[in-house]
PDB file of N, CA and C in Angstrom:
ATOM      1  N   UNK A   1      -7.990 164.274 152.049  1.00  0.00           N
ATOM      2  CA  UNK A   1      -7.906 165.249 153.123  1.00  0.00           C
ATOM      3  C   UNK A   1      -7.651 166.624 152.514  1.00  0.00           C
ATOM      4  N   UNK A   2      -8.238 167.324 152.871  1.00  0.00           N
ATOM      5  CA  UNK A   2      -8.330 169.294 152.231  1.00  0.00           C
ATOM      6  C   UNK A   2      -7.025 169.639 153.304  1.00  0.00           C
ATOM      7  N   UNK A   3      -5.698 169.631 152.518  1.00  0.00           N
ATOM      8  CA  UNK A   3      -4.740 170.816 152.940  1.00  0.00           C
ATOM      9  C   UNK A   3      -5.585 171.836 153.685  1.00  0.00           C
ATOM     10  N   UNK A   4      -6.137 172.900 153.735  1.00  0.00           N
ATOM     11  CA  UNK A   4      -6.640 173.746 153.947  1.00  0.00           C
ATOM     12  C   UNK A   4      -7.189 173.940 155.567  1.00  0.00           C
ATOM     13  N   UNK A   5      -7.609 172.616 155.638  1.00  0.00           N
ATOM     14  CA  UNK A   5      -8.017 172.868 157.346  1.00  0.00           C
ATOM     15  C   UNK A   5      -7.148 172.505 157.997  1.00  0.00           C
ATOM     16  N   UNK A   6      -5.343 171.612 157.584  1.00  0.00           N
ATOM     17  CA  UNK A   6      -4.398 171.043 158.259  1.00  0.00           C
ATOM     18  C   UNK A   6      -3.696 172.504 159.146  1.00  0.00           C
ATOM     19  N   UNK A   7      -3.931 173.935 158.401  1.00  0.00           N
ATOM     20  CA  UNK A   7      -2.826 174.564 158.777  1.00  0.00           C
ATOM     21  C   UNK A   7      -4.106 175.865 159.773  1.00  0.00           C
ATOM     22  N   UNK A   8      -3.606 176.223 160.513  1.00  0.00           N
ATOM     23  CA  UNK A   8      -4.593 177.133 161.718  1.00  0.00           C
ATOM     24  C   UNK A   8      -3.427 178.255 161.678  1.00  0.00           C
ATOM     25  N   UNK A   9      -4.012 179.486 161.939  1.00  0.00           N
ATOM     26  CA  UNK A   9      -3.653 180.583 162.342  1.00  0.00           C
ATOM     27  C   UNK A   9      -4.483 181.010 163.557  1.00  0.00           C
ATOM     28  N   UNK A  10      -3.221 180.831 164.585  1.00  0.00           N
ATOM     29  CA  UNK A  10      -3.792 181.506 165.972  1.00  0.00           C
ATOM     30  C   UNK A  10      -3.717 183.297 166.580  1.00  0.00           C
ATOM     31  N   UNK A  11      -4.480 183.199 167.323  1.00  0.00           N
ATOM     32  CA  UNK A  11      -4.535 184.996 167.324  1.00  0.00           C
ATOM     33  C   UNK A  11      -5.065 185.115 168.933  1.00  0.00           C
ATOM     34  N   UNK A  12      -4.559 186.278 169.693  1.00  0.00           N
ATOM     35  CA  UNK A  12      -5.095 186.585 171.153  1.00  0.00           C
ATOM     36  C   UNK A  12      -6.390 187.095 170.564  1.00  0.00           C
ATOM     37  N   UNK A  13      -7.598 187.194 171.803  1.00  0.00           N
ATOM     38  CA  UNK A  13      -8.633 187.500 171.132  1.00  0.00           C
ATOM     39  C   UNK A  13      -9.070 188.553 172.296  1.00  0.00           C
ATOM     40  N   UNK A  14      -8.828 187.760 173.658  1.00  0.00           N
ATOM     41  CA  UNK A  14      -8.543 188.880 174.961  1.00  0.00           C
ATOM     42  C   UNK A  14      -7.622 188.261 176.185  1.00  0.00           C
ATOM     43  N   UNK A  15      -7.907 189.955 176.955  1.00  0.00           N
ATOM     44  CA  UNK A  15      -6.577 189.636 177.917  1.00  0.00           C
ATOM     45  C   UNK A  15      -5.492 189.961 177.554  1.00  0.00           C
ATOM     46  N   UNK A  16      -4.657 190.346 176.444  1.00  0.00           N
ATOM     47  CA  UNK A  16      -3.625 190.967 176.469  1.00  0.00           C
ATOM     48  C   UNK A  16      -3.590 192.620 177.036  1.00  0.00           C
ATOM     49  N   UNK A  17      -3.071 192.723 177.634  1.00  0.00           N
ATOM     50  CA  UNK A  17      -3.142 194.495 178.066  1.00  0.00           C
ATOM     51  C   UNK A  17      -3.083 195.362 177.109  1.00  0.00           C
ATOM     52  N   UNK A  18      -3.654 196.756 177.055  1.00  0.00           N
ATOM     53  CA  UNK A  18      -3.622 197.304 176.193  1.00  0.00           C
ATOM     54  C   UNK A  18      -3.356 199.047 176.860  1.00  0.00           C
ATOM     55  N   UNK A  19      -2.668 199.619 176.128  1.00  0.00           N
ATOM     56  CA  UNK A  19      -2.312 199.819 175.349  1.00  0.00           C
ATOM     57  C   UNK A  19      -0.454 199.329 174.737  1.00  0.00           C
ATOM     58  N   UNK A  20       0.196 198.634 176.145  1.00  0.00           N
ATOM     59  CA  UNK A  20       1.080 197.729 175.687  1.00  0.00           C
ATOM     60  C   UNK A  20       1.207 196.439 176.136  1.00  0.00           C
ATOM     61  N   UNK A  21       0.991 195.757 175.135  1.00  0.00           N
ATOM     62  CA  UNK A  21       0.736 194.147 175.332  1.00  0.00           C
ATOM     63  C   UNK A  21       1.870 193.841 175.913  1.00  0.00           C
ATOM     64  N   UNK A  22       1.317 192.678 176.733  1.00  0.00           N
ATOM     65  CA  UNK A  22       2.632 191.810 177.528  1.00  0.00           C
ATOM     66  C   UNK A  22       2.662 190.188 176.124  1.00  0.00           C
ATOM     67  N   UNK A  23       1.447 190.008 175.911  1.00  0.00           N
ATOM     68  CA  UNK A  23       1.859 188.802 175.031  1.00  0.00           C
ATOM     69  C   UNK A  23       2.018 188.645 173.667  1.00  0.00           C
ATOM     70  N   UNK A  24       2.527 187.606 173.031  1.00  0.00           N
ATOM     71  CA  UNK A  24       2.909 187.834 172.095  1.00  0.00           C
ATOM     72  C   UNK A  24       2.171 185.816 171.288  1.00  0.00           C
ATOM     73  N   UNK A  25       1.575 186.189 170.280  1.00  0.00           N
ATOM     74  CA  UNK A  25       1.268 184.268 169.614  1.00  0.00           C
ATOM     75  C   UNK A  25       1.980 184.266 168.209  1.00  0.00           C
ATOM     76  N   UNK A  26       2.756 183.278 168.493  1.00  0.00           N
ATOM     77  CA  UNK A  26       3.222 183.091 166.867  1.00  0.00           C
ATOM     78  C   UNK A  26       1.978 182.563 165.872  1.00  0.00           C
ATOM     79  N   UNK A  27       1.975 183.376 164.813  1.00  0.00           N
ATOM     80  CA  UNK A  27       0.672 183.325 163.976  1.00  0.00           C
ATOM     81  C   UNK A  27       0.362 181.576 163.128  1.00  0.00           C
ATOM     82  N   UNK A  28       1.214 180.701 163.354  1.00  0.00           N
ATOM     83  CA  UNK A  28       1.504 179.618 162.757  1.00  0.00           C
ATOM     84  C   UNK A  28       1.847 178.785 163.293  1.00  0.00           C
ATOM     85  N   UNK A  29       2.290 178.750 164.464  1.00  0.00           N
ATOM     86  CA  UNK A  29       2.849 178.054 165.766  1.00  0.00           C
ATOM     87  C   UNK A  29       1.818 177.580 166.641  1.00  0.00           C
ATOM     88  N   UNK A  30       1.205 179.051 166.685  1.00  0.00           N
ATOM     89  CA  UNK A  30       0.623 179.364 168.113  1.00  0.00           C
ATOM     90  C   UNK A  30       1.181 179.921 169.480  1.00  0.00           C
ATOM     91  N   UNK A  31       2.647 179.407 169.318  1.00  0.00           N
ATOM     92  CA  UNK A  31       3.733 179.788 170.357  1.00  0.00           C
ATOM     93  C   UNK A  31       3.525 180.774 171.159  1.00  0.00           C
ATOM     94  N   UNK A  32       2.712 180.706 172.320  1.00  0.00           N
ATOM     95  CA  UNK A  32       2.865 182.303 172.927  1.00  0.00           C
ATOM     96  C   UNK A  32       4.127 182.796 174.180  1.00  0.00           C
ATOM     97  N   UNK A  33       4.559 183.798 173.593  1.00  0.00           N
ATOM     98  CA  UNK A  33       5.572 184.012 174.490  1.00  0.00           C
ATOM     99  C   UNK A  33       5.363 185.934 174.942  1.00  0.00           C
ATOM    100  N   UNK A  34       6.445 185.909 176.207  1.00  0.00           N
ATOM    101  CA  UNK A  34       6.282 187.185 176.839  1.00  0.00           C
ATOM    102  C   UNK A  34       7.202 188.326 175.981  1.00  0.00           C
ATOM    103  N   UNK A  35       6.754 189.718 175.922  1.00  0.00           N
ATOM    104  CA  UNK A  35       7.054 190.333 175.324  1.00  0.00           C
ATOM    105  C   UNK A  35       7.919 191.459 175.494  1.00  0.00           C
ATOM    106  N   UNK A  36       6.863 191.631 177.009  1.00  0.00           N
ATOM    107  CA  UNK A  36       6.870 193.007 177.979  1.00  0.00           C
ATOM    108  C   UNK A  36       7.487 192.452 179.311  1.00  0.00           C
ATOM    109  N   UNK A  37       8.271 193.110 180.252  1.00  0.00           N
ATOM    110  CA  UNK A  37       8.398 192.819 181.813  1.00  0.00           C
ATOM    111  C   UNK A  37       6.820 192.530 182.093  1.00  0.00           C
ATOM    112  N   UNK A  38       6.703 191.383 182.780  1.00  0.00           N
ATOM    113  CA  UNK A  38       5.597 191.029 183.784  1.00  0.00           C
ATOM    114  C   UNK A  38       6.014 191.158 185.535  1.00  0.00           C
ATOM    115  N   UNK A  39       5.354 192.007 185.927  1.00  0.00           N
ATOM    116  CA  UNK A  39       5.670 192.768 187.302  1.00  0.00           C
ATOM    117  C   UNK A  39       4.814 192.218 188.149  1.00  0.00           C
ATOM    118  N   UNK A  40       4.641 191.303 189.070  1.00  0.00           N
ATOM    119  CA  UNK A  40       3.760 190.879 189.684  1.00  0.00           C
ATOM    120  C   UNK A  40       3.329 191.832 191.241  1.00  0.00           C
ATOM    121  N   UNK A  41       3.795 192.558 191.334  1.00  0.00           N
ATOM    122  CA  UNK A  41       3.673 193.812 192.627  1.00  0.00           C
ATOM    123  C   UNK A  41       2.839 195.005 191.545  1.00  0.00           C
ATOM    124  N   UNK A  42       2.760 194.392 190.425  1.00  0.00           N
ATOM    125  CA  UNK A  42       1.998 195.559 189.553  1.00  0.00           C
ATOM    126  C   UNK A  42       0.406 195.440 190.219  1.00  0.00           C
ATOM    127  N   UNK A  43      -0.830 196.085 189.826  1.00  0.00           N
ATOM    128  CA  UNK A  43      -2.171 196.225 190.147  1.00  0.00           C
ATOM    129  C   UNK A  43      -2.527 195.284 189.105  1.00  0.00           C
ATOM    130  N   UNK A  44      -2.970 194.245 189.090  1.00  0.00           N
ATOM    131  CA  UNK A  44      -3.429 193.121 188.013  1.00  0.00           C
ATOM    132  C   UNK A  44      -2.034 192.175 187.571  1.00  0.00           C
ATOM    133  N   UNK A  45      -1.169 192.768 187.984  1.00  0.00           N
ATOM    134  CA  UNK A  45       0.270 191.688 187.547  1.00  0.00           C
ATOM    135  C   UNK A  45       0.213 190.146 187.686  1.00  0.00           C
ATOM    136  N   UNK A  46      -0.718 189.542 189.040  1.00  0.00           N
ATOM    137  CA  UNK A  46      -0.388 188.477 189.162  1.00  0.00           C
ATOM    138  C   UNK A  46      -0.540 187.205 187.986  1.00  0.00           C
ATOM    139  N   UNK A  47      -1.929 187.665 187.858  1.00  0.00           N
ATOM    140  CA  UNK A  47      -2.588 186.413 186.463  1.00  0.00           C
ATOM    141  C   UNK A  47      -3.166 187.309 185.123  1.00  0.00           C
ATOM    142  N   UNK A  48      -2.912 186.522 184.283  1.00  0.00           N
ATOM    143  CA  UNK A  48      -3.275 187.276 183.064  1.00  0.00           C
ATOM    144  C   UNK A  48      -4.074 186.257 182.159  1.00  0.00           C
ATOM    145  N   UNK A  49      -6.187 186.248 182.048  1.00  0.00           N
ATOM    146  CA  UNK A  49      -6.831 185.156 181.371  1.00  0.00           C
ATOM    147  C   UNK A  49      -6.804 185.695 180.095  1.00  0.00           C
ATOM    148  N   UNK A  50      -5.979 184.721 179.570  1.00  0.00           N
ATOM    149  CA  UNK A  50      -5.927 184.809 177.639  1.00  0.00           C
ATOM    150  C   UNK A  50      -6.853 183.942 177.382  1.00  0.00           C
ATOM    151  N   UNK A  51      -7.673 184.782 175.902  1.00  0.00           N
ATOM    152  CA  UNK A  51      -8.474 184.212 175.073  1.00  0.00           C
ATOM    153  C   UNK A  51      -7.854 183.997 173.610  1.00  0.00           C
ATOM    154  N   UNK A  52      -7.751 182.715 173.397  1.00  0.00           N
ATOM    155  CA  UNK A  52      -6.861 182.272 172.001  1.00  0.00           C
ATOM    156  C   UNK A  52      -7.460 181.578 170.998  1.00  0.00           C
ATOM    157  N   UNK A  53      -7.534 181.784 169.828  1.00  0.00           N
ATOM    158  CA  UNK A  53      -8.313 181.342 169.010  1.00  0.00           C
ATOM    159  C   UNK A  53      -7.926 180.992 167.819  1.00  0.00           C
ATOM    160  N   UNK A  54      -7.987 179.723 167.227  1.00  0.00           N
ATOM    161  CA  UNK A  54      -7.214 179.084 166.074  1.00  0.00           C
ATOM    162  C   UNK A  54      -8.674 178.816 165.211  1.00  0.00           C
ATOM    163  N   UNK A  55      -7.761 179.303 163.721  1.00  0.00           N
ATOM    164  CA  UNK A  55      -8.756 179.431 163.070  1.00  0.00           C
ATOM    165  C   UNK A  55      -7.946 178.534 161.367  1.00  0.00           C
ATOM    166  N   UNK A  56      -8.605 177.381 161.071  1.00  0.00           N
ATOM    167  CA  UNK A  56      -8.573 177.128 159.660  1.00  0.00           C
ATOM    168  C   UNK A  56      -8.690 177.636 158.369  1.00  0.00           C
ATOM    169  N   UNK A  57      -8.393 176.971 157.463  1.00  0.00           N
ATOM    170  CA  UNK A  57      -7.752 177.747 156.350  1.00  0.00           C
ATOM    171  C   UNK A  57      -8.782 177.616 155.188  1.00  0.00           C
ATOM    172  N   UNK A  58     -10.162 176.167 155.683  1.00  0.00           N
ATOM    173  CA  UNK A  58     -10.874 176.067 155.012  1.00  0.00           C
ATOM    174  C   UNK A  58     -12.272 176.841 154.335  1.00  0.00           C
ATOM    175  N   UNK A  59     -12.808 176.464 153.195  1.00  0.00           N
ATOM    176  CA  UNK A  59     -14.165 177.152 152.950  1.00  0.00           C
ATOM    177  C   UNK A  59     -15.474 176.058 153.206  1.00  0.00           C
ATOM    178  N   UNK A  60     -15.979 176.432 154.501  1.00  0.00           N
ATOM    179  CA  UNK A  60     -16.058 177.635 155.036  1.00  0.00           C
ATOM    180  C   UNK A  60     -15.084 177.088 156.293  1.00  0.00           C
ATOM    181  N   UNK A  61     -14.381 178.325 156.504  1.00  0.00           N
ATOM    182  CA  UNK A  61     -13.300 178.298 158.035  1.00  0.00           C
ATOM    183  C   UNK A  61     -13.944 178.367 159.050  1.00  0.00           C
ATOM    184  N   UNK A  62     -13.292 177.085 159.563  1.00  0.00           N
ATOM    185  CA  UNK A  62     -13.726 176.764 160.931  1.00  0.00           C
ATOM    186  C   UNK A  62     -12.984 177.238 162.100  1.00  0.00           C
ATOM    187  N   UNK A  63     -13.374 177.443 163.398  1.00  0.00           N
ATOM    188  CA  UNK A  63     -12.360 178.048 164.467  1.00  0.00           C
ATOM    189  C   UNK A  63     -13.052 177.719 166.002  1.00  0.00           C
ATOM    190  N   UNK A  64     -12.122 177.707 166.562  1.00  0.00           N
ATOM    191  CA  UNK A  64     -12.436 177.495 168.248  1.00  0.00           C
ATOM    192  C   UNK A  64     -11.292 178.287 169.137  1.00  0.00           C
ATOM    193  N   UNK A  65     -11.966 178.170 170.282  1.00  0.00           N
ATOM    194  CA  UNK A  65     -11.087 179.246 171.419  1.00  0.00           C
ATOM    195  C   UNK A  65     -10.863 178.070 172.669  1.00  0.00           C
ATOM    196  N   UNK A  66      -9.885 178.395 172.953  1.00  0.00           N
ATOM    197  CA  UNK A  66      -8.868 178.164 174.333  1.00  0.00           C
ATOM    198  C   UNK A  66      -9.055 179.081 175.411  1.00  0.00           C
ATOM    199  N   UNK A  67      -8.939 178.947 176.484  1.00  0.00           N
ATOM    200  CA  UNK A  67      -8.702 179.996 177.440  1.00  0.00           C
ATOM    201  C   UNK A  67      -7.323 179.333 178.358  1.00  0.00           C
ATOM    202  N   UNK A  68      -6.519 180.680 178.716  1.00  0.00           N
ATOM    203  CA  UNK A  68      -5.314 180.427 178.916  1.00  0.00           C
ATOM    204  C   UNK A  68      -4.685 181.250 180.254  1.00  0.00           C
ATOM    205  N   UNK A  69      -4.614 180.702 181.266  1.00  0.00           N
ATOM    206  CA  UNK A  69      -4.611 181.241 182.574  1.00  0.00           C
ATOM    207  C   UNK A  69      -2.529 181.463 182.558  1.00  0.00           C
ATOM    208  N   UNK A  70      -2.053 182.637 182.961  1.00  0.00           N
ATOM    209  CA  UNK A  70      -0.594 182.624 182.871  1.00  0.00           C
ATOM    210  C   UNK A  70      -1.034 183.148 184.341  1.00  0.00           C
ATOM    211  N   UNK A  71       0.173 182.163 185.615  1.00  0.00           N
ATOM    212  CA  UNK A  71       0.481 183.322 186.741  1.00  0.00           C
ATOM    213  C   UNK A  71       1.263 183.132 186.985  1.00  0.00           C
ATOM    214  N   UNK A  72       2.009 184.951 187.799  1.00  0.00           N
ATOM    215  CA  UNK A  72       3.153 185.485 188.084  1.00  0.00           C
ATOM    216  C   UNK A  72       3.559 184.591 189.237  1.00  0.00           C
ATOM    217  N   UNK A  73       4.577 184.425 189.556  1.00  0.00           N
ATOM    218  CA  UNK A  73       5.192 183.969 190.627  1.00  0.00           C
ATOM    219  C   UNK A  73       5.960 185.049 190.947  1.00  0.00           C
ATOM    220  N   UNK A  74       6.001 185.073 192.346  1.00  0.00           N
ATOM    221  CA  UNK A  74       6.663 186.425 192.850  1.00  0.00           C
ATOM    222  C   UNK A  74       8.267 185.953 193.201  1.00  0.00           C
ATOM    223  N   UNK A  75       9.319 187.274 192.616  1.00  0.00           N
ATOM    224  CA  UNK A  75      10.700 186.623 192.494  1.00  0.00           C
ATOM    225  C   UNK A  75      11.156 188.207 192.920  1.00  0.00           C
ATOM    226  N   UNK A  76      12.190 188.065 194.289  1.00  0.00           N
ATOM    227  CA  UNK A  76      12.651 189.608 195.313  1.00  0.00           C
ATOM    228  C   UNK A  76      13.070 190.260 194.263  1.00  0.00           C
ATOM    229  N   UNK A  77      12.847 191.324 193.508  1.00  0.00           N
ATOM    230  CA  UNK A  77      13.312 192.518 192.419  1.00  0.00           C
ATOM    231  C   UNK A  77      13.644 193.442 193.076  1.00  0.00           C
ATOM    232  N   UNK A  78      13.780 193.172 194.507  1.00  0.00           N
ATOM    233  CA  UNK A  78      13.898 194.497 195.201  1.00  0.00           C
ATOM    234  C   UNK A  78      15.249 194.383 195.772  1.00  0.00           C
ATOM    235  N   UNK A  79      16.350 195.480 195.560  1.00  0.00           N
ATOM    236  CA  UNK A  79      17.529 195.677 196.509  1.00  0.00           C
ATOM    237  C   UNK A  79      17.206 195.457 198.266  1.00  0.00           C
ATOM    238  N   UNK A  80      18.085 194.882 198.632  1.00  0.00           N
ATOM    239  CA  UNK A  80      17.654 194.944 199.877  1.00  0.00           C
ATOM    240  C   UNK A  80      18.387 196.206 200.186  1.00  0.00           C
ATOM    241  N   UNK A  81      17.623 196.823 201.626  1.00  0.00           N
ATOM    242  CA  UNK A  81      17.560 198.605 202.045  1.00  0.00           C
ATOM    243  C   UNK A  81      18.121 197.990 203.832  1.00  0.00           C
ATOM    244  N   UNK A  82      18.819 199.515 204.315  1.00  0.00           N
ATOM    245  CA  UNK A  82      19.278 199.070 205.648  1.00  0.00           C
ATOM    246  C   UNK A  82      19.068 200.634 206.378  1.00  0.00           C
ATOM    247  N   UNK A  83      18.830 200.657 207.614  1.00  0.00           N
ATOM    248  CA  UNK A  83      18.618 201.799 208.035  1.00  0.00           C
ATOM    249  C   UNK A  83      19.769 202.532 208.398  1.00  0.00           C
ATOM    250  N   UNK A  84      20.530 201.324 208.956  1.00  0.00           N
ATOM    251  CA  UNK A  84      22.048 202.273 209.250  1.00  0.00           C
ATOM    252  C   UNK A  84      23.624 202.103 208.056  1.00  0.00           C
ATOM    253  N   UNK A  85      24.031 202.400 208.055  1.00  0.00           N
ATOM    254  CA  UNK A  85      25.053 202.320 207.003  1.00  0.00           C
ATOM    255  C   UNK A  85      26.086 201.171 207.948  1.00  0.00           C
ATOM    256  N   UNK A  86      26.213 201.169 208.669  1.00  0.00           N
ATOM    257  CA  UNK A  86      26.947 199.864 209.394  1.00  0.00           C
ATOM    258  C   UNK A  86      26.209 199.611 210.770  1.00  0.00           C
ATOM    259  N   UNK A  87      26.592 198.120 211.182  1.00  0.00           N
ATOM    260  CA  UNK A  87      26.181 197.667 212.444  1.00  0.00           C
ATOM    261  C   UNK A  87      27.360 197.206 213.345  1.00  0.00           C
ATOM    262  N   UNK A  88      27.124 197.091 214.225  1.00  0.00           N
ATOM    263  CA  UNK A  88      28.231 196.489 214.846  1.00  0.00           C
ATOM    264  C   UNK A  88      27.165 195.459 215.943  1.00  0.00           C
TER     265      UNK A  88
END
């Protein structure tokens, strides 16, 4: 067995936002984790389609892609607001 194709380096390929990424792939893991606040009341906040791609170590290196659907679940971030300062 060639060591060489046992070990993959993964990488986003698309779908991370730009110019500040929300995700983050451990290069050896693969591990992807969040980086940035994900705001789901944002304009595109709810789902985010990642393109992920692991690539071998062999000659010649071989590689394939994943696609990776993340969605927001909406959680109240909002103070609640009152019109009058007391009720009775």
């Amino acid at each position: 067995m060639n060591l060489q194709t046992l070990f993959c380096s993964y990488f986003i390929t698309f779908g991370n936002p730009y110019p500040t990424p929300v995700f983050d792939i451990e290069k050896n893991s693969g591990k992807l984790r969040v980086i940035n606040a994900l705001d789901r009341d944002r304009p595109g906040g709810r789902e985010y389609n990642l393109r992920v791609k692991a690539k071998d170590q062999g000659a010649p290196a071989m590689s394939s892609h994943v696609s990776v659907k993340v969605i927001v679940t909406d959680v109240n971030d909002n103070a609640p607001s009152f019109r009058y300062l007391s009720y009775e």
